[in-house]
Protein backbone atom coordinates (compact mmCIF):
# COMPACT_ATOMS: atom_id res chain seq x y z
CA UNK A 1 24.51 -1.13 -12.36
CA UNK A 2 24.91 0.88 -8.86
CA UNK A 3 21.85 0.92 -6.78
CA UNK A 4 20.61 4.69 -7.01
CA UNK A 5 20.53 7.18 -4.12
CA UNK A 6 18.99 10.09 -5.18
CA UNK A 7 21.10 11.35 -7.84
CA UNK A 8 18.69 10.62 -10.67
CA UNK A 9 15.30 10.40 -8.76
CA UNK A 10 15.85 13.30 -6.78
CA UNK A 11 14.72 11.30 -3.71
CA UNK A 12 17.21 9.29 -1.00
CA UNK A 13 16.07 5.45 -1.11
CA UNK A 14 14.61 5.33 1.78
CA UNK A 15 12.38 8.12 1.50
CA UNK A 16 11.49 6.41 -1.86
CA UNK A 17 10.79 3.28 -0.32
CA UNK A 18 8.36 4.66 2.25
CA UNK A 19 6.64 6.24 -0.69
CA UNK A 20 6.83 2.88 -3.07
CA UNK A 21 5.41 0.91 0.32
CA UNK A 22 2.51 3.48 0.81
CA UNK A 23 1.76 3.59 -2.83
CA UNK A 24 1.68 -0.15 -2.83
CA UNK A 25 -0.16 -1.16 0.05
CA UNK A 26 -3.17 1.80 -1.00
CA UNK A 27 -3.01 0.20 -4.58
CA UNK A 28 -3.48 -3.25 -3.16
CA UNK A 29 -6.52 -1.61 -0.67
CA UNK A 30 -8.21 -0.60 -4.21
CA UNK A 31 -7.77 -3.85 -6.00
CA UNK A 32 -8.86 -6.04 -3.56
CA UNK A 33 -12.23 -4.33 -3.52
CA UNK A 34 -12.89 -5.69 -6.65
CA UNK A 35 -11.76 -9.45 -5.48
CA UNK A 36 -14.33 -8.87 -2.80
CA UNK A 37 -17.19 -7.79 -5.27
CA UNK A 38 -15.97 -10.74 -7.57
CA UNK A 39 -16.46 -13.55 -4.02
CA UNK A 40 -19.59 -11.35 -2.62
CA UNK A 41 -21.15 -11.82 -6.60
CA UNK A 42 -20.13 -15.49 -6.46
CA UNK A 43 -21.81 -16.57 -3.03
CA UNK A 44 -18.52 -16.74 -1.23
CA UNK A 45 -18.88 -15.09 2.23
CA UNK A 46 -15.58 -16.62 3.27
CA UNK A 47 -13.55 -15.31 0.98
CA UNK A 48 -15.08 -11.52 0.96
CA UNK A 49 -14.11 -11.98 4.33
CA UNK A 50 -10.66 -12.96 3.79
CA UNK A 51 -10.09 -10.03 1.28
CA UNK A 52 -11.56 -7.98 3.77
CA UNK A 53 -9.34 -8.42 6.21
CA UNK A 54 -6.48 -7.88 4.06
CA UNK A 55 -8.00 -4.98 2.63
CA UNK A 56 -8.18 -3.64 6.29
CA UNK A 57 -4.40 -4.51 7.19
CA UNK A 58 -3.17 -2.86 3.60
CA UNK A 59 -4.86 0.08 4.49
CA UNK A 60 -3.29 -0.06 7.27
CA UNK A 61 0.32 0.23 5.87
CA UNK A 62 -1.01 2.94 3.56
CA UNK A 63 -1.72 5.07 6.93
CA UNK A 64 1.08 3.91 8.90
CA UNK A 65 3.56 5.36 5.61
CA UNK A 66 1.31 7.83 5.51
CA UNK A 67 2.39 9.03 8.62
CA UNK A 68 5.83 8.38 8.01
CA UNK A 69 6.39 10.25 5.67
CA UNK A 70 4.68 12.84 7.04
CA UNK A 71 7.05 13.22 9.71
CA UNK A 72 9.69 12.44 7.59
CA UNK A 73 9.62 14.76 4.55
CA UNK A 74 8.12 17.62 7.27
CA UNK A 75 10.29 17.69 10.31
């Protein structure tokens, strides 16, 4: 099978890979709120920390495509 570029999507690969990356990385921001209820409910301050932090750099990504696409799909 031949990688697909747009013919049957509609959308070039890379544009669809900025959107799959800012989709995931916002999807991953949402999840790991729960795994930092679930450590926060369990006594483990560490951990809710830990999630935190990745929380905070996948919602970075989310922005960052955000952006990107933005200027991508608008200019």
């Amino acid at each position: 099978m031949s990688t697909e570029t747009g013919e049957v999507t509609g959308t070039a690969d890379k544009d669809y890979n900025i959107i799959w990356f800012t989709e995931a990385c916002l999807s991953n921001a949402l999840r790991l709120e729960a795994y930092i209820q679930d450590a926060e409910q369990s006594g483990d301050s560490e951990l809710a920390d830990f999630f935190r932090k990745a929380q905070a750099e996948s919602r970075k990504g989310g922005e960052q495509g955000k952006a990107m696409l933005k200027s991508r799909l608008t200019g």
